[in-house]
N, C-alpha and C. Protein backbone atom coordinates (compact mmCIF):
# COMPACT_ATOMS: atom_id res chain seq x y z
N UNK A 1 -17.90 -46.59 21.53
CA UNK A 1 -18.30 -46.85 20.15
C UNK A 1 -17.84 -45.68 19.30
N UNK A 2 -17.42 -46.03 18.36
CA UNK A 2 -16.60 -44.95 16.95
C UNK A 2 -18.10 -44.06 16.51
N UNK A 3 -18.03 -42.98 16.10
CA UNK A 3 -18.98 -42.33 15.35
C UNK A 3 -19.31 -42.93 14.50
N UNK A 4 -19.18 -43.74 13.47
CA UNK A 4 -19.02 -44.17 12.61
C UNK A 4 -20.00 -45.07 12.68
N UNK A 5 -20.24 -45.93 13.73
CA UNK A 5 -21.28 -47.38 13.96
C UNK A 5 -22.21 -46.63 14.42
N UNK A 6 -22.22 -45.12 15.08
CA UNK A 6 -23.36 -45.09 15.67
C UNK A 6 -25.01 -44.44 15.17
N UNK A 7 -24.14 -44.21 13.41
CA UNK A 7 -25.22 -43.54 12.68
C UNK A 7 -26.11 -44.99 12.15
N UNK A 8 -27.43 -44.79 12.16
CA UNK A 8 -28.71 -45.70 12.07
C UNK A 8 -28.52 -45.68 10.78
N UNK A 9 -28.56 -47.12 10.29
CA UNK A 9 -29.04 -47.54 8.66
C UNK A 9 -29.86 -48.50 8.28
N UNK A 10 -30.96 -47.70 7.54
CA UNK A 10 -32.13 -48.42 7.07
C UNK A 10 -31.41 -48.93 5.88
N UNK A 11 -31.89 -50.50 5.96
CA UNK A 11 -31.89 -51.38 4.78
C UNK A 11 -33.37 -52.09 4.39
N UNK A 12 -33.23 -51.77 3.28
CA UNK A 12 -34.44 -52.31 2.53
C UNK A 12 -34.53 -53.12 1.14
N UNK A 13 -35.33 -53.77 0.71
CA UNK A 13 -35.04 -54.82 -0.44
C UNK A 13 -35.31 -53.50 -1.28
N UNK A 14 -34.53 -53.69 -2.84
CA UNK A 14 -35.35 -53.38 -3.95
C UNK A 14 -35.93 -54.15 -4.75
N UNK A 15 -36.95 -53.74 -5.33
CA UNK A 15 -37.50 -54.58 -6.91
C UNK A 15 -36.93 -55.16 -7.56
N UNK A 16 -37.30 -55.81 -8.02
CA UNK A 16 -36.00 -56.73 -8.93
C UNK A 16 -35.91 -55.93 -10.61
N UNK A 17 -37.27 -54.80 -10.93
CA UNK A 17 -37.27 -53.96 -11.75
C UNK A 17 -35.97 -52.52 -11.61
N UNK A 18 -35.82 -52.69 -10.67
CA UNK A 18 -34.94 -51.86 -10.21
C UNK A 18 -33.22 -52.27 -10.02
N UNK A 19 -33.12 -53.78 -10.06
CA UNK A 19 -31.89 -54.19 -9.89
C UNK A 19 -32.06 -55.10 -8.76
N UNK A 20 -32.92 -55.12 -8.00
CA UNK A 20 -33.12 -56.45 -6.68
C UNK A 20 -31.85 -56.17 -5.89
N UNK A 21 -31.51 -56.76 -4.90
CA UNK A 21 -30.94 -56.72 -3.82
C UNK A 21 -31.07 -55.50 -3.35
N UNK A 22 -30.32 -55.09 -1.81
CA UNK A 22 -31.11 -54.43 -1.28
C UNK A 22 -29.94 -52.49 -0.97
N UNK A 23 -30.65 -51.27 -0.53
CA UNK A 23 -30.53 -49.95 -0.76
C UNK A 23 -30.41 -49.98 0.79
N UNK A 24 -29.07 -49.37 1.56
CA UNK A 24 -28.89 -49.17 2.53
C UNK A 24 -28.99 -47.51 2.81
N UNK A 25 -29.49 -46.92 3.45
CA UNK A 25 -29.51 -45.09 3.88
C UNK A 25 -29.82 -44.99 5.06
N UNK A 26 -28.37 -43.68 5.23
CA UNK A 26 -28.30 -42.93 6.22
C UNK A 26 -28.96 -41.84 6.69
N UNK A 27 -30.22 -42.15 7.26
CA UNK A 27 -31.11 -40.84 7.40
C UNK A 27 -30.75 -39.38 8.03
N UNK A 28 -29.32 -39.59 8.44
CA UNK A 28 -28.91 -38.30 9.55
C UNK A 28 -27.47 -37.62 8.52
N UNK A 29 -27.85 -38.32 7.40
CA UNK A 29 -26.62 -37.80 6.14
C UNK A 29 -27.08 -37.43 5.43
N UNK A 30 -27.87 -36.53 4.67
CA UNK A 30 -28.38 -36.67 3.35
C UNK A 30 -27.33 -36.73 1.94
N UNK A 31 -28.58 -37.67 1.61
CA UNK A 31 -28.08 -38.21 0.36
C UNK A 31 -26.67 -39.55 0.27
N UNK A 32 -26.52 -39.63 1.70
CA UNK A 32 -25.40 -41.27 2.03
C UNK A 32 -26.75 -42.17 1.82
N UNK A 33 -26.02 -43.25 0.92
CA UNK A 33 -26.82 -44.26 0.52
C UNK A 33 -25.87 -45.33 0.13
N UNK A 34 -25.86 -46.52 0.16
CA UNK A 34 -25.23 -47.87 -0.89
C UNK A 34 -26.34 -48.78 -1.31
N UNK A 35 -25.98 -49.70 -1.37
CA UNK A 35 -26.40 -50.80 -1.96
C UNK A 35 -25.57 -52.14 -1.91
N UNK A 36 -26.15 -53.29 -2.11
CA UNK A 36 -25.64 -54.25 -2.10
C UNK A 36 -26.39 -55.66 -2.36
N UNK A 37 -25.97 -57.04 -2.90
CA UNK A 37 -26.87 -58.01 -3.24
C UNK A 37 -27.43 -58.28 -1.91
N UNK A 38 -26.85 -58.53 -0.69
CA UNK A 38 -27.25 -58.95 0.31
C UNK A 38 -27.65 -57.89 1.70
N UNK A 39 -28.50 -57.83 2.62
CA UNK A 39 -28.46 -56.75 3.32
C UNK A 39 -26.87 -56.77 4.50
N UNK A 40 -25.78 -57.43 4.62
CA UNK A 40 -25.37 -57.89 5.30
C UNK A 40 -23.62 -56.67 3.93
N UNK A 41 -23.89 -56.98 3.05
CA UNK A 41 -22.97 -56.19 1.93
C UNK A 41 -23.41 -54.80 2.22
N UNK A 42 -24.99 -54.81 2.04
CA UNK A 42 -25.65 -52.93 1.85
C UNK A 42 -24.63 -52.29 2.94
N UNK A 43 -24.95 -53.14 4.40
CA UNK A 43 -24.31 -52.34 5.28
C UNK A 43 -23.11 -51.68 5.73
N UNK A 44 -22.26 -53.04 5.11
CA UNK A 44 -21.03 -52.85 4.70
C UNK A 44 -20.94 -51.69 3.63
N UNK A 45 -21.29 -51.78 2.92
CA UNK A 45 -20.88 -50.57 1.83
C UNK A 45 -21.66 -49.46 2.76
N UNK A 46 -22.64 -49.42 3.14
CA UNK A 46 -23.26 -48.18 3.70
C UNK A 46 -21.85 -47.58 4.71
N UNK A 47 -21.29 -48.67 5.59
CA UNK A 47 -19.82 -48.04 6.65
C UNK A 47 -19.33 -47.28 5.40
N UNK A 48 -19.13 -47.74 3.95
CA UNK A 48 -17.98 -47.03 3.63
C UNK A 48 -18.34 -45.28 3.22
N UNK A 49 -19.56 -45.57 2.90
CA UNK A 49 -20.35 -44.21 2.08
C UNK A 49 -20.03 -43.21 3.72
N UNK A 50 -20.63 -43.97 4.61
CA UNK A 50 -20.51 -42.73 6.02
C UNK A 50 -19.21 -42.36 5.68
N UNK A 51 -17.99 -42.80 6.07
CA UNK A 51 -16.51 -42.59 6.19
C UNK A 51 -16.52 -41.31 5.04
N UNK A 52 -16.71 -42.06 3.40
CA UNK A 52 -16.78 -40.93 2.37
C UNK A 52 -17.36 -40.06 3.08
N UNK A 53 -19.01 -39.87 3.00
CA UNK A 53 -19.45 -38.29 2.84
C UNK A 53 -18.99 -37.66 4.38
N UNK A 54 -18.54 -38.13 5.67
CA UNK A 54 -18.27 -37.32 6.73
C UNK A 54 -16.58 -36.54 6.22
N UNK A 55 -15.99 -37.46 5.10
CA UNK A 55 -14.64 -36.88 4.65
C UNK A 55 -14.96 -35.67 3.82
N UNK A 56 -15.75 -35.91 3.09
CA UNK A 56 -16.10 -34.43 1.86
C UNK A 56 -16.97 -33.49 3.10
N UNK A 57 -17.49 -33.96 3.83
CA UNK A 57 -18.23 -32.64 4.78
C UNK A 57 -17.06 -32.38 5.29
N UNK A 58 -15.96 -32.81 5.87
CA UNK A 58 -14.98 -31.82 6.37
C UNK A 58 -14.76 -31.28 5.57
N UNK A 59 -14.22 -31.35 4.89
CA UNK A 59 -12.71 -31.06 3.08
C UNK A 59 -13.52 -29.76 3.15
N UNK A 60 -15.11 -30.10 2.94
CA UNK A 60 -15.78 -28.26 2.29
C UNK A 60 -16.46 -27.49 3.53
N UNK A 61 -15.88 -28.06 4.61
CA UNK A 61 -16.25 -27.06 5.87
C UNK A 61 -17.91 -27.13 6.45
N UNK A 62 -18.33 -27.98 5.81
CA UNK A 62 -20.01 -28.34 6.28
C UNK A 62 -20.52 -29.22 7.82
N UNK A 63 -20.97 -28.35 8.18
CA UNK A 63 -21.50 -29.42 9.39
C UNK A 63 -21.64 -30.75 9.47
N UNK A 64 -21.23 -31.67 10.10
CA UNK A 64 -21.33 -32.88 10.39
C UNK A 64 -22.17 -33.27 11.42
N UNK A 65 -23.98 -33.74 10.90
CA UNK A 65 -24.76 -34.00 11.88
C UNK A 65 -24.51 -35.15 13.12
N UNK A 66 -25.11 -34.90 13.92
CA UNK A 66 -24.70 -35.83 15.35
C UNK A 66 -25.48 -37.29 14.48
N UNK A 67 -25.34 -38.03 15.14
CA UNK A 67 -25.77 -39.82 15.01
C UNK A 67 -27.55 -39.17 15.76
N UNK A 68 -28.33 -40.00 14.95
CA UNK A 68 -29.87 -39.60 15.63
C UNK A 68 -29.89 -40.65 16.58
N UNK A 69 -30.46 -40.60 18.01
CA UNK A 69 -30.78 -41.35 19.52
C UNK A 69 -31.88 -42.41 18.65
N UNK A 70 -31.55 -43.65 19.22
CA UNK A 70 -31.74 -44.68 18.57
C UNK A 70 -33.39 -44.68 19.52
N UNK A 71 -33.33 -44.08 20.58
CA UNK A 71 -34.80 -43.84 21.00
C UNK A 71 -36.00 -43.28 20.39
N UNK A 72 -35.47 -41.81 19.52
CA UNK A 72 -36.15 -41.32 18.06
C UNK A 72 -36.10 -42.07 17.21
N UNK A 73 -35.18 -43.13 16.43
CA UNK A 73 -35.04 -43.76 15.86
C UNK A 73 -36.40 -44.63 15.84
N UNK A 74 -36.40 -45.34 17.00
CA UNK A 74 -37.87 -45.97 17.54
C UNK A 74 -38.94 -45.78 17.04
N UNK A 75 -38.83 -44.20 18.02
CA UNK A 75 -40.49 -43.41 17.71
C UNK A 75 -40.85 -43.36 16.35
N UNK A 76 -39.94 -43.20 15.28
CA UNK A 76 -40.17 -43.05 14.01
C UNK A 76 -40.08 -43.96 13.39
N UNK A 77 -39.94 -45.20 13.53
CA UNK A 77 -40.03 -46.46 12.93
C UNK A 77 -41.53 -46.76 13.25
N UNK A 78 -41.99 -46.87 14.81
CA UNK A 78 -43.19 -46.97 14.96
C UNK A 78 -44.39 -46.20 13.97
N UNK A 79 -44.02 -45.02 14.15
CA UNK A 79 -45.31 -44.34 13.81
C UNK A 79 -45.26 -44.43 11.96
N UNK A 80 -43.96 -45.18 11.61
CA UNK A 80 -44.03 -45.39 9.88
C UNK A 80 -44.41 -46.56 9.82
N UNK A 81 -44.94 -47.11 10.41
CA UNK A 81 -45.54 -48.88 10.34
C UNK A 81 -46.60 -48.95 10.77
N UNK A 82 -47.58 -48.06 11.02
CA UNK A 82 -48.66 -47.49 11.47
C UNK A 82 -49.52 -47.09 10.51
């Protein structure tokens, strides 16, 4: 699997006060985020935002965090639905 698929993305609806359809983020990127009408687009645009911001973290010499273990991933989904 490419680095690229293996970073976790939360998709979630927005408000329709907000613009409706739904806000895709990369929790192991800060500040990678998209959007899109459908969650099936968010994600898609979310691939492209990873590609961007892992390109500007090289260009300015910044660490590029690992993909978070989809096992933590878990644990922390659980205990936020709790």
């Amino acid at each position: 699997m490419n680095q690229l698929t293996e970073y976790p993305v939360l998709i979630r609806p927005l408000p329709a006060v907000d613009g409706g359809g739904f806000i895709a983020l990369v929790p192991d990127l800060p500040g990678c985020m998209s959007d899109g009408e459908s969650p099936a687009e968010a994600f898609a645009n979310a691939q492209n935002a990873i590609t961007v911001w892992i390109e500007a973290a090289s260009e300015l010499g910044r660490p590029i965090p690992s993909p978070t273990l989809s096992t933590r991933l878990d644990s922390l989904f659980r205990k936020a639905i709790y």
